[in-house]
Every structure is written in structure tokens, then in C-alpha cells.
N, C-alpha and C. Protein backbone atom coordinates (compact mmCIF):
# COMPACT_ATOMS: atom_id res chain seq x y z
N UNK A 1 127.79 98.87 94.13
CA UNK A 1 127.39 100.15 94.67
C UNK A 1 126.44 99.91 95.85
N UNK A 2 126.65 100.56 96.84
CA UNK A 2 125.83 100.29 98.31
C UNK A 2 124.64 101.62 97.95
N UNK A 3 123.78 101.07 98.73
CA UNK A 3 122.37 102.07 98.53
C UNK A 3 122.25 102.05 99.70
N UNK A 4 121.63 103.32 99.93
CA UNK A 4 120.76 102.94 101.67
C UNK A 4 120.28 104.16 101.64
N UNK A 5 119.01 103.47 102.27
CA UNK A 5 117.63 104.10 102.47
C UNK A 5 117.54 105.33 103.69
N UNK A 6 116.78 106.50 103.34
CA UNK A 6 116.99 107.44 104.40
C UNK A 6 115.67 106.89 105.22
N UNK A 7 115.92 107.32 106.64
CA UNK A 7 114.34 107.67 107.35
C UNK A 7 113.02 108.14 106.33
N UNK A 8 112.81 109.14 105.89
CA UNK A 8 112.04 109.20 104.97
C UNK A 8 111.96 108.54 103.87
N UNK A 9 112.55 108.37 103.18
CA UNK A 9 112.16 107.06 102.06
C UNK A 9 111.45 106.04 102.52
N UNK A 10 112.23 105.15 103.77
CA UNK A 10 111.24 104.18 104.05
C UNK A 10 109.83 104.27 104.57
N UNK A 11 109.84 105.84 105.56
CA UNK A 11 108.51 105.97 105.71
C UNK A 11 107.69 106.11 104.34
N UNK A 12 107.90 107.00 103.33
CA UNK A 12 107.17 106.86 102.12
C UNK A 12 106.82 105.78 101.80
N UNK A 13 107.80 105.04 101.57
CA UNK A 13 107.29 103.56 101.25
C UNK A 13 106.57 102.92 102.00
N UNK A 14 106.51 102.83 103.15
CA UNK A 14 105.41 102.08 104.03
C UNK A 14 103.73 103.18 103.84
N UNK A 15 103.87 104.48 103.44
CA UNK A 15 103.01 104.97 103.57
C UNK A 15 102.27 104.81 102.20
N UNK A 16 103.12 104.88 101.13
CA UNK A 16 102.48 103.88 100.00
C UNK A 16 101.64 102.77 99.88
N UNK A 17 102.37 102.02 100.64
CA UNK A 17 102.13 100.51 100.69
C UNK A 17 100.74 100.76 101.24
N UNK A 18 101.00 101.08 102.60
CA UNK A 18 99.27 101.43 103.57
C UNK A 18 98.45 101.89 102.78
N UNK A 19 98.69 103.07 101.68
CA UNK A 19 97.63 103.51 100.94
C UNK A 19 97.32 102.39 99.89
N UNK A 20 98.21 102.45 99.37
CA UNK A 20 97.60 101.06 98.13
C UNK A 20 96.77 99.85 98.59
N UNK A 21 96.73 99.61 99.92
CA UNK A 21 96.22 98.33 100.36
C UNK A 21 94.67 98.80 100.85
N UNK A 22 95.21 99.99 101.17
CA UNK A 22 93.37 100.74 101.71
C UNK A 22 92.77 100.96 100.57
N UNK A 23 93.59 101.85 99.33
CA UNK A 23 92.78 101.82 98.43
C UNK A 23 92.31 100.65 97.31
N UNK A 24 93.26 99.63 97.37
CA UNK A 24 93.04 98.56 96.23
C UNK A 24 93.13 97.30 96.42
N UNK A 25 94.46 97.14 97.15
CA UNK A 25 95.01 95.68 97.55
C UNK A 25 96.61 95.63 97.60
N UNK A 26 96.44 94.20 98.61
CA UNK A 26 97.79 93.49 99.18
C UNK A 26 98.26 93.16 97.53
N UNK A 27 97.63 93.09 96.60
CA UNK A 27 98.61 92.57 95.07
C UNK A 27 99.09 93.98 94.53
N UNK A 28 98.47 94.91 94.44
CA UNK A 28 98.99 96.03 93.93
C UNK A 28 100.21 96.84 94.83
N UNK A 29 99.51 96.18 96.28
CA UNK A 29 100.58 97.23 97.02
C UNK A 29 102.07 96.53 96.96
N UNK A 30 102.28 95.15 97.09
CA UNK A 30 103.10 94.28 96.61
C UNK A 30 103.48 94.89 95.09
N UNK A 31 103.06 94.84 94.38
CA UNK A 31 103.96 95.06 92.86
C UNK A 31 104.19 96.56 92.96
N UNK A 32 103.48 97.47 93.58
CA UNK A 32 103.95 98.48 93.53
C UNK A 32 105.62 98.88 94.51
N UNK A 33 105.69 98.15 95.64
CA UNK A 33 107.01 98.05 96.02
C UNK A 33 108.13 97.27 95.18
N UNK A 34 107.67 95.97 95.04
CA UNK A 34 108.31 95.41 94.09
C UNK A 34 108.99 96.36 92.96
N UNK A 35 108.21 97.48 92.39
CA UNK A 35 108.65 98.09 91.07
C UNK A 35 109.32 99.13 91.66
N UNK A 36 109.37 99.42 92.94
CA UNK A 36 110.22 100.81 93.23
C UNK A 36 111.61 100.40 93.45
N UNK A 37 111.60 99.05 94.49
CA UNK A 37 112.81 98.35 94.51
C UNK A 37 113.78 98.16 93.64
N UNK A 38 113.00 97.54 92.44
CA UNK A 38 113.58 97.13 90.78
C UNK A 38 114.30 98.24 90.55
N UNK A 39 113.56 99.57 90.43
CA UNK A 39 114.31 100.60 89.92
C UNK A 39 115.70 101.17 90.92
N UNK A 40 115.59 100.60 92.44
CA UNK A 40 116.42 101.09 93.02
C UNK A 40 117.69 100.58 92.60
N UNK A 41 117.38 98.77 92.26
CA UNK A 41 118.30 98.40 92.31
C UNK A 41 118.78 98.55 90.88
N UNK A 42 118.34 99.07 90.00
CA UNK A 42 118.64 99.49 88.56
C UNK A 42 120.21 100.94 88.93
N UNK A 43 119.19 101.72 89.91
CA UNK A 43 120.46 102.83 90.23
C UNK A 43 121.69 102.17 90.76
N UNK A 44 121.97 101.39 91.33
CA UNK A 44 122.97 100.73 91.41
C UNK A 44 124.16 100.65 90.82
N UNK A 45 123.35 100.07 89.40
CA UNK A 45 123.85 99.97 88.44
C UNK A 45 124.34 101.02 87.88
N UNK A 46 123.74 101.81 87.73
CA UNK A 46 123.72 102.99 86.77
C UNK A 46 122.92 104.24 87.00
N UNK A 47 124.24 104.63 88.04
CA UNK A 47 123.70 105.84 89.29
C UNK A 47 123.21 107.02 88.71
N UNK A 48 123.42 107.44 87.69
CA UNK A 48 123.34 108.66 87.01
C UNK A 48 121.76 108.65 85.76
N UNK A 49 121.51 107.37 86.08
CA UNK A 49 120.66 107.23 85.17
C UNK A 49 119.32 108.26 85.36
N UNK A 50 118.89 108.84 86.50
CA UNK A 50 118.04 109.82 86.70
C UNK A 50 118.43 111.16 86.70
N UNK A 51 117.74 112.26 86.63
CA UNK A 51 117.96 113.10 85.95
C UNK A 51 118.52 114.63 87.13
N UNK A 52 119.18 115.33 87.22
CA UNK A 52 119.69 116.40 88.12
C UNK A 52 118.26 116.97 88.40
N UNK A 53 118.19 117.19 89.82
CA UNK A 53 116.79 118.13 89.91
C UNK A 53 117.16 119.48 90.44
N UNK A 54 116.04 119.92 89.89
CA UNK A 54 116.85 121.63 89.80
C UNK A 54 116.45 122.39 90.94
N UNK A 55 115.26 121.87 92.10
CA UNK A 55 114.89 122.57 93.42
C UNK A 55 114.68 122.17 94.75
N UNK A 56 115.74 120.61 93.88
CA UNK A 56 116.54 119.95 95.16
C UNK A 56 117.40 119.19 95.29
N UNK A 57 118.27 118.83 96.22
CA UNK A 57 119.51 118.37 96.20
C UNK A 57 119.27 116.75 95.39
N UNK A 58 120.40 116.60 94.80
CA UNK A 58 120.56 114.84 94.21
C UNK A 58 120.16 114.87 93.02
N UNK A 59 119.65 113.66 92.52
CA UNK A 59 118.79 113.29 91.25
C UNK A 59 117.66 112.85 91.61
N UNK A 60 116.48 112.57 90.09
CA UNK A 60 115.34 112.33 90.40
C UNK A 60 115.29 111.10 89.29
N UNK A 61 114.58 110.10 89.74
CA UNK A 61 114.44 109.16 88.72
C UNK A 61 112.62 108.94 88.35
N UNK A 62 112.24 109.47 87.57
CA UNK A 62 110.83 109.02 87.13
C UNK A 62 110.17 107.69 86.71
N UNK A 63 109.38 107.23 87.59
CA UNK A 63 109.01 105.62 87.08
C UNK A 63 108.46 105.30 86.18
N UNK A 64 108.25 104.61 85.00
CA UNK A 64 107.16 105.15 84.27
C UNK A 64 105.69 104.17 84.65
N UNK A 65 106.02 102.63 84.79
CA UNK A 65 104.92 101.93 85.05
C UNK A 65 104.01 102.70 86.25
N UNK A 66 104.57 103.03 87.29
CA UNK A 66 103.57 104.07 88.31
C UNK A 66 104.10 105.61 88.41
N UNK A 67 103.46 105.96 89.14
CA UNK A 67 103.41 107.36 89.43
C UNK A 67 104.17 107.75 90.68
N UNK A 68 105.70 107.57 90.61
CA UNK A 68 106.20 107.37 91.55
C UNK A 68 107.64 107.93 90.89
N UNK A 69 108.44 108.82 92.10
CA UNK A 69 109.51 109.64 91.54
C UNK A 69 110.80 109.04 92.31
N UNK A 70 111.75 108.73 92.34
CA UNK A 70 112.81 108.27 93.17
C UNK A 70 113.43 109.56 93.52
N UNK A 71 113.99 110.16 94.85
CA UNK A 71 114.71 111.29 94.91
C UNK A 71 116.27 110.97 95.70
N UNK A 72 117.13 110.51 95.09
CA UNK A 72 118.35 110.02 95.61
C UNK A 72 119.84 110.68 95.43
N UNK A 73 120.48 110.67 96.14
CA UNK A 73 121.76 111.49 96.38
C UNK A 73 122.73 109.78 95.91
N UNK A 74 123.71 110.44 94.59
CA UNK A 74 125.03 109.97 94.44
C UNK A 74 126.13 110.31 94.52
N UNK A 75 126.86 109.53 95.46
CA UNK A 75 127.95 109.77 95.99
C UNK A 75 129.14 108.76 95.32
N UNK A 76 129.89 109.15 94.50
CA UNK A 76 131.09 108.70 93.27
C UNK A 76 132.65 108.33 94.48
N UNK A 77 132.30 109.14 94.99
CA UNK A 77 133.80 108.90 96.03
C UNK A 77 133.50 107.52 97.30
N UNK A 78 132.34 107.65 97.49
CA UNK A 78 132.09 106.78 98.74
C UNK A 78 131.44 105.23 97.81
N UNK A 79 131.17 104.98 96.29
CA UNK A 79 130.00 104.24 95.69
C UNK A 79 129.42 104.09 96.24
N UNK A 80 128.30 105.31 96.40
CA UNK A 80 127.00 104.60 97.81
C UNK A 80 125.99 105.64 97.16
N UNK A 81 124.78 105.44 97.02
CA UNK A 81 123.29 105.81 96.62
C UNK A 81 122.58 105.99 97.94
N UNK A 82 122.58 107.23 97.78
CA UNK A 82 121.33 107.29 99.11
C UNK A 82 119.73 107.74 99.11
N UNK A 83 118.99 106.85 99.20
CA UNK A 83 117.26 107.01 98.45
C UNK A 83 116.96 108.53 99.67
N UNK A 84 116.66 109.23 99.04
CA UNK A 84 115.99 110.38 99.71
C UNK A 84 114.54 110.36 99.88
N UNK A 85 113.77 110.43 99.25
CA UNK A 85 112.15 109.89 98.82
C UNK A 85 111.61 109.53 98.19
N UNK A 86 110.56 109.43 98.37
CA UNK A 86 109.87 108.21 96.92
C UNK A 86 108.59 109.24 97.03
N UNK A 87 108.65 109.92 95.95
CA UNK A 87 107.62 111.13 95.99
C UNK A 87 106.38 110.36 94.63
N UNK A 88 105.38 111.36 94.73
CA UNK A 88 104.21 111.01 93.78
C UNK A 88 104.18 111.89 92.88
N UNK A 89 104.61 111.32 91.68
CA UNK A 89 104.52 112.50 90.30
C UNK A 89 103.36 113.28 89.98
N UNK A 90 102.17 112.48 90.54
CA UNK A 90 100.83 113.05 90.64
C UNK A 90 100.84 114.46 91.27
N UNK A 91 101.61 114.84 92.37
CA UNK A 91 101.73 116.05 93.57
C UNK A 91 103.15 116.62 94.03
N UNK A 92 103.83 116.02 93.44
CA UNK A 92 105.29 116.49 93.67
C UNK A 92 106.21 117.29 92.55
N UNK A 93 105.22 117.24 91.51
CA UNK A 93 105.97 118.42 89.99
C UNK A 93 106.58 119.83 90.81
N UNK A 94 105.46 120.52 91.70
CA UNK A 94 106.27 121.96 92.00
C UNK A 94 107.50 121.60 92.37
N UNK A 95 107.89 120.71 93.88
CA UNK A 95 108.77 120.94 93.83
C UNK A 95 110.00 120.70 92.99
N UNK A 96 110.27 120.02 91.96
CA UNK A 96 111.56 119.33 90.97
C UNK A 96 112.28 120.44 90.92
């Protein structure tokens, strides 16, 4: 299954990263990509594994080690995953 990343996803992710390193460190901000990746490449596998979101397009996959939401569109006809955003469960509940 092909994945690919939108414009926004990757900015999220770099804007993650920048925050985690301002707020804590180059090790956290590292494992914290590391663990978003893991899960991406988990959808891969097993596209459906996150859950229909109901106040926006695609699925949502909830992380549990961080606080971090996957928002990705599957596409069954094309096998291709497309990461929409990488939202913060902390601030992103309204919209689901």
C-alpha cells in the first residue's frame, strides 16, 4: 500500500518536531516522529484500522503512547493512504 503525505501533514510534523525540541529535546522530538511514522506505517498494513470521523473527511487514528491523532484518507481502488494531518488530541476533540 503506497502512503503519501499531504502538504499539511508534513508541515504538522515539522511543527511538532520544532515544538518538542523548544519545549524538551532533540530525544523526545526524535521518538516522537519516530512513533507517528510507526503508526503510519502500521496503516499500510491495515488501512482501516482507524476509526471513520464523523466532522471530517477520511479516518482518524488515535495514538496512544502520545497525544497525537493521524487524519488520513483511504483509497481501496488506487491502494494508496493519504496522511491528511497529524492533529493534537489535547485541542483537536471539537473537530472529530
Amino acid at each position: 500500500m503506497d502512503v503519501l503525505w499531504s502538504e499539511d501533514s508534513l508541515q504538522d510534523r515539522f511543527e511538532i518536531y520544532n515544538s518538542l525540541v523548544d519545549w524538551s529535546s532533540f530525544v523526545v522530538a526524535d521518538r516522537t516522529d519516530e512513533e507517528i511514522k510507526k503508526h503510519v506505517s502500521y496503516l499500510s498494513r491495515l488501512p482501516e484500522m482507524g476509526k471513520k470521523a464523523e466532522k471530517r473527511k477520511g479516518r482518524l487514528l488515535y495514538l496512544s503512547k502520545i497525544p497525537y491523532i493521524i487524519s488520513y484518507e483511504f483509497f481501496r481502488d488506487k491502494n494508496e493512504i493519504k496522511i491528511l494531518r497529524i492533529l493534537s488530541s489535547k485541542t483537536s476533540k471539537r473537530c472529530m
